[in-house]
Protein backbone atom coordinates (compact mmCIF):
# COMPACT_ATOMS: atom_id res chain seq x y z
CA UNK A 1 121.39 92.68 91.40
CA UNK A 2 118.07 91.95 89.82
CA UNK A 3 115.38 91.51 92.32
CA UNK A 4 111.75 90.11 90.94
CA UNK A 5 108.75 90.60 94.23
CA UNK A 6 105.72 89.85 94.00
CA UNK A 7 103.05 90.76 96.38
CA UNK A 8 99.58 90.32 97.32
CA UNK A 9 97.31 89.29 99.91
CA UNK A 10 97.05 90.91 103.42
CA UNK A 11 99.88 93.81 102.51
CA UNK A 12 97.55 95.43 99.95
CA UNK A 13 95.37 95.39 102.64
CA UNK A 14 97.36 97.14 105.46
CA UNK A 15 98.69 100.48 104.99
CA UNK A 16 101.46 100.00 107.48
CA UNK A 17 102.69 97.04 105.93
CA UNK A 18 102.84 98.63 102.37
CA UNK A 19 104.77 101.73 104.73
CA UNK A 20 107.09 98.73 105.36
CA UNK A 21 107.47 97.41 102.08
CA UNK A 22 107.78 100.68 99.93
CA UNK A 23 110.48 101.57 101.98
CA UNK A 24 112.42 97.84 101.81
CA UNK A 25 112.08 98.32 98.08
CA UNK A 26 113.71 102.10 98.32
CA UNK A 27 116.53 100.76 100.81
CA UNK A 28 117.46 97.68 97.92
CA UNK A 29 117.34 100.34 94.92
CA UNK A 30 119.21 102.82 97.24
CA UNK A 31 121.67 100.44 97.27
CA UNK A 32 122.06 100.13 93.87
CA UNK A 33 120.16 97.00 92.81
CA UNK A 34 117.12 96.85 90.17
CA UNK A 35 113.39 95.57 91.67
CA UNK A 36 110.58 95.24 89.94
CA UNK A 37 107.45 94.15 91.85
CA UNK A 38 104.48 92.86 90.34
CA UNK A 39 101.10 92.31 92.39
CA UNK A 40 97.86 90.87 92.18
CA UNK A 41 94.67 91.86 94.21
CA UNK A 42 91.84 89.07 94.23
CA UNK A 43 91.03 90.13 98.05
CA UNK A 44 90.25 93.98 96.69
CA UNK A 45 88.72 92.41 93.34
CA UNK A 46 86.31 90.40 95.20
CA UNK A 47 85.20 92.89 97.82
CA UNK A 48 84.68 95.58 94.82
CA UNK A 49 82.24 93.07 92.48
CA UNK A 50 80.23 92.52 95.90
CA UNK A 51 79.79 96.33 95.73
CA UNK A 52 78.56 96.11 92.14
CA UNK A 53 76.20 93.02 93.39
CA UNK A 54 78.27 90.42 91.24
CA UNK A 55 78.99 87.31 92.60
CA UNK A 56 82.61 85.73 92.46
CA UNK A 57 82.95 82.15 91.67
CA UNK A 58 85.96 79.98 91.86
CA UNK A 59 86.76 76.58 90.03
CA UNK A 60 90.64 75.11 91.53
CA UNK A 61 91.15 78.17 93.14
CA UNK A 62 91.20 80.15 89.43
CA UNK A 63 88.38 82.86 89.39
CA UNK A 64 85.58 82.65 87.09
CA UNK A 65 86.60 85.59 84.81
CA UNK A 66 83.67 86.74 82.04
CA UNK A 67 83.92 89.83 80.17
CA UNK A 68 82.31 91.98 82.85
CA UNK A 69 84.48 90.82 85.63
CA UNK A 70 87.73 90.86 83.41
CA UNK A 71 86.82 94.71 83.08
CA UNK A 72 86.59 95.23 87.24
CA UNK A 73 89.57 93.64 87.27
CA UNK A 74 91.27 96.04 85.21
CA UNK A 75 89.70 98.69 87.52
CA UNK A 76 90.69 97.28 90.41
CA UNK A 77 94.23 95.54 89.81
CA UNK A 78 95.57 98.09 87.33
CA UNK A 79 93.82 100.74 88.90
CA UNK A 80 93.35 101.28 92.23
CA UNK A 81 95.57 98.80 93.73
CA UNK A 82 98.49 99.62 91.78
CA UNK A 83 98.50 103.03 91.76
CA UNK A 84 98.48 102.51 95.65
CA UNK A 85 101.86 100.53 95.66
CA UNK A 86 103.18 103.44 93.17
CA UNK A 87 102.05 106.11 95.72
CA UNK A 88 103.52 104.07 98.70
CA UNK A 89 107.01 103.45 97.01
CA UNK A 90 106.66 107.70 96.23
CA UNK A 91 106.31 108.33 99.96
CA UNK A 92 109.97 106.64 100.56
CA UNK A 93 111.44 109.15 97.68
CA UNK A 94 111.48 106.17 95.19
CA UNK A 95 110.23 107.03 91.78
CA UNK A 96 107.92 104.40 90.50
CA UNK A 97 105.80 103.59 86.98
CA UNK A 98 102.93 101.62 87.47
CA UNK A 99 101.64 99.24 84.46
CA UNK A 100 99.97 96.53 83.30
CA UNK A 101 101.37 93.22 81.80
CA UNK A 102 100.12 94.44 78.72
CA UNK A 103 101.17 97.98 78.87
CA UNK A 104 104.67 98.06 75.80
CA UNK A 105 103.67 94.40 74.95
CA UNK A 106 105.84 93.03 78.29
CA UNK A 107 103.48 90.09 78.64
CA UNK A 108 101.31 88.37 75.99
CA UNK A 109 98.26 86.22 77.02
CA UNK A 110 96.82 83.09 75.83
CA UNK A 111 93.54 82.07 76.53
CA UNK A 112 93.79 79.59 79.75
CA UNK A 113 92.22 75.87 78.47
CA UNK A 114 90.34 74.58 80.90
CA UNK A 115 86.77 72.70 81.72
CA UNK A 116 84.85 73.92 82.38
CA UNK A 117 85.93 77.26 80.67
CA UNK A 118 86.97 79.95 83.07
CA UNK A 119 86.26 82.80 80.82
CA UNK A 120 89.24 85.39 80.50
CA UNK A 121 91.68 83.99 82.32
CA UNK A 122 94.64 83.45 80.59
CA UNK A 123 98.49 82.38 81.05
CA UNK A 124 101.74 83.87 79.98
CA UNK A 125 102.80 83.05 76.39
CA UNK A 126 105.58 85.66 75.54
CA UNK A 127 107.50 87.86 77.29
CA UNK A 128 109.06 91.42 76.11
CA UNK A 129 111.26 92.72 79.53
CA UNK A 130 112.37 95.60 77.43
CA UNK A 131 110.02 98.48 78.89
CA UNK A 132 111.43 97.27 82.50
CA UNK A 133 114.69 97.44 81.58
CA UNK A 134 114.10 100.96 80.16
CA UNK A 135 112.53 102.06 83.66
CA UNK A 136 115.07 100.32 85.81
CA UNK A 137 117.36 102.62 83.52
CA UNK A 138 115.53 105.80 84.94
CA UNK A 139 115.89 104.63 88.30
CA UNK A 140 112.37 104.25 89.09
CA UNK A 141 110.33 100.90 90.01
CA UNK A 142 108.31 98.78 87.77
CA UNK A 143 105.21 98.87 89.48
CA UNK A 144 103.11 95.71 87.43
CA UNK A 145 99.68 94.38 87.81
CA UNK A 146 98.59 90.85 86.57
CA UNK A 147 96.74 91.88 83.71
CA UNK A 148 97.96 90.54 79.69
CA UNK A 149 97.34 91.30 76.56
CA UNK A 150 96.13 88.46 74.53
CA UNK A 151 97.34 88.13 70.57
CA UNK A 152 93.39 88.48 70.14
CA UNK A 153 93.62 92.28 71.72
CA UNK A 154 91.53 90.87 74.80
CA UNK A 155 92.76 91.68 77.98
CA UNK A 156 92.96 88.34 80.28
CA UNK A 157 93.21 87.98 84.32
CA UNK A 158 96.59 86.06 84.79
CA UNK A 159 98.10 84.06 88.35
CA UNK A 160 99.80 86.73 89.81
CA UNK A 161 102.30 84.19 90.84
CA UNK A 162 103.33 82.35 87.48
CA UNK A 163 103.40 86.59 85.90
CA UNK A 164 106.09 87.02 88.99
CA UNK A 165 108.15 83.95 87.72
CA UNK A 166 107.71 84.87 83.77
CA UNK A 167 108.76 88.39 85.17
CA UNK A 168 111.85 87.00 87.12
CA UNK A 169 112.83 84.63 84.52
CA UNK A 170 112.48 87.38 81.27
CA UNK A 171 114.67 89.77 83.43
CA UNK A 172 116.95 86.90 84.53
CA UNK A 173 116.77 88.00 87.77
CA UNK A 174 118.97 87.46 90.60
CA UNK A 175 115.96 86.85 92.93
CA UNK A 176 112.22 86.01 93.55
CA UNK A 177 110.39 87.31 96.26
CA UNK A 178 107.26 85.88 97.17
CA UNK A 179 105.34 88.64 100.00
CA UNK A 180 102.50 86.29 100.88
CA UNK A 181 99.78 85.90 103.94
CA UNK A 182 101.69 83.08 105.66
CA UNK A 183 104.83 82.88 107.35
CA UNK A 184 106.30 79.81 104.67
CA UNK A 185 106.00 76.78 103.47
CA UNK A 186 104.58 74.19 106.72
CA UNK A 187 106.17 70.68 106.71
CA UNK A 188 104.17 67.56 107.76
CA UNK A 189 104.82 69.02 111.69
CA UNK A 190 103.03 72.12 110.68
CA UNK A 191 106.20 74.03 111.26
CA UNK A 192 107.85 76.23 108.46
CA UNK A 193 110.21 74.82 106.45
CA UNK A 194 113.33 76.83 106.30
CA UNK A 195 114.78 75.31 102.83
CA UNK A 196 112.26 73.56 100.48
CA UNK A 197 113.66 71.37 96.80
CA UNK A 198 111.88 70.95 94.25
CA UNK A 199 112.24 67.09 94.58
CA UNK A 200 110.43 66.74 97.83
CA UNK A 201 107.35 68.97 96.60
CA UNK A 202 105.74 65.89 94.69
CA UNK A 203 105.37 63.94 97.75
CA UNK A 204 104.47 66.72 100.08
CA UNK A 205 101.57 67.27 97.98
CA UNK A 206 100.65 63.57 97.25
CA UNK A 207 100.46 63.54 101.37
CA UNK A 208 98.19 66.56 101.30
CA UNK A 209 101.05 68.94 103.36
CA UNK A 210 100.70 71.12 100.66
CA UNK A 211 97.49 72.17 99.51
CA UNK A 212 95.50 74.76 98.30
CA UNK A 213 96.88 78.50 97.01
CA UNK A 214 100.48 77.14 98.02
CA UNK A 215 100.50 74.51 94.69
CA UNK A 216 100.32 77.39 92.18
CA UNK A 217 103.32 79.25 94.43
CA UNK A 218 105.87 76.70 94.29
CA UNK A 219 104.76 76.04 90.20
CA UNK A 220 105.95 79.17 90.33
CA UNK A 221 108.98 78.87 92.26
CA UNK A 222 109.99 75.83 90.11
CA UNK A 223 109.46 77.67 86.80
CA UNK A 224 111.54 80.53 87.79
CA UNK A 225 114.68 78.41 89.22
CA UNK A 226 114.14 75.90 86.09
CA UNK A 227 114.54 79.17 84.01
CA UNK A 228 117.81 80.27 85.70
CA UNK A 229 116.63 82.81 88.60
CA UNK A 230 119.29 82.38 91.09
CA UNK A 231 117.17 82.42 94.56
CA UNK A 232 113.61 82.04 95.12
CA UNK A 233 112.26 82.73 98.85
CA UNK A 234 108.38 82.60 100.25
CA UNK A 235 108.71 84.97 102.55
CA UNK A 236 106.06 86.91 105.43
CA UNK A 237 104.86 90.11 104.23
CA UNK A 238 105.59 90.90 107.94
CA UNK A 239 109.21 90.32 107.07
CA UNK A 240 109.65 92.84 104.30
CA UNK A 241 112.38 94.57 106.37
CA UNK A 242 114.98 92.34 105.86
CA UNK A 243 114.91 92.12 102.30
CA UNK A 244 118.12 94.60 101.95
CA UNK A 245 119.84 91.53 103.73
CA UNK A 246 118.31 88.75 101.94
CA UNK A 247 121.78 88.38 99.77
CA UNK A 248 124.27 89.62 102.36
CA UNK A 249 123.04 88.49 105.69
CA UNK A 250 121.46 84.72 106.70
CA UNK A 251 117.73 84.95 107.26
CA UNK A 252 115.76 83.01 108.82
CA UNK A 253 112.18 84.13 108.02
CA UNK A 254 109.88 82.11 105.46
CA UNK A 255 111.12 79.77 102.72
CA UNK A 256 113.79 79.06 100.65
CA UNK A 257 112.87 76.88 97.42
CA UNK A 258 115.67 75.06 95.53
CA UNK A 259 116.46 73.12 92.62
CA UNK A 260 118.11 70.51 94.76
């Protein structure tokens, strides 16, 4: 099976939880399936433009991207952070290549249309899974960071989120993982909802439930089942163990998002 994670937040953070992860990933491709994982970093990207005396700005929860902070994020996100998820995955034994959405043309960028303008921020606007198919063949790990390659040659920051479902959905992958800070999607009780359709989202948000950095997740989720990817789970970074059981077993940890 095809297995699509993405991850970000806290776990790039923790070294034990990326121990925890890495070797979750090894177990599933030990066991004969395919995962890619693709990543973000806006907590490392933020902390490393302090250090440079830049100041991060935010407009709906998109960053502020001009040409100077576009090239930290390639630093940072393409750099440091994923080489770290590479070396983590090498600890467990498991072969990994780390890239870039642009790296073999595997995701073209348009220029994101917003006002005020946001800079070089950009969404998805073709897809080439190719290049992860060819090292899934090898038996290694696509290791990809949330960086695209405009038709213009610019690079542009993308939502590591909606690159996860355009990576899930090119691959037509079996499943989407979403690693994240929180422990699911809360309900109007503020506990987690075990099993989440897309028709009750519109009125969750409407009543303010859900708010914030979860929006862009489940446009994500929705895009990805929409396009044909099987099973979509939010899911605790802390949880990362039981992702060899996700299709075998019944878990109970985060969120499961469906069409209906």
């Amino acid at each position: 099976m095809k297995y699509v994670v993405k991850l970000g937040g806290a776990a790039l953070e923790k070294p034990e939880l990326l121990h925890a992860i890495g070797k979750a990933i090894a177990e599933l491709v030990a066991d004969g399936h395919q995962v890619a994982i693709v990543h973000g970093g806006g907590v490392q990207l933020t902390k490393t433009l302090q250090a440079l005396g830049k100041k991060s700005e935010f407009i709906s929860g998109l960053r502020v991207t001009d040409a100077e902070t576009r090239d930290a994020a390639l630093m940072v996100l393409a750099g440091r952070v994923n080489k770290s998820l590479v070396a983590s995955l090498g600890q467990q034994g498991q072969a990994a290549v780390g890239i870039c959405g642009g790296d073999g043309h595997v995701f073209r960028a348009r220029k994101k249309k917003t006002t005020p303008d946001l800079g070089f921020v950009g969404e998805i606007a073709a897809t080439d899974p190719r290049w992860l198919e060819a090292i899934w063949k090898m038996g290694a790990v696509p290791v990809i960071s949330s960086i695209a390659l405009g038709f213009d040659g610019e690079y542009y920051n993308i939502n590591a989120d909606e690159m996860a479902s355009a990576a899930a959905a090119a691959t037509k992958a079996d499943a989407l993982i979403f690693l994240t800070d929180v422990p699911g999607v809360k309900g109007a009780d503020g506990q987690v909802m075990r099993w989440l359709s897309l028709k009750e989202i519109p009125q969750l948000e409407k009543q303010a439930v859900i708010s914030g950095g979860m929006l862009p997740k489940l446009n994500a989720c929705r895009d990805a089942l929409l396009a044909g990817v099987k099973r979509v789970r939010i899911l605790p970074a802390e949880a990362a163990k039981v992702l060899p059981d996700l299709i075998s077993s019944r878990v109970n940890d985060g969120t499961e998002v469906m069409v209906a």
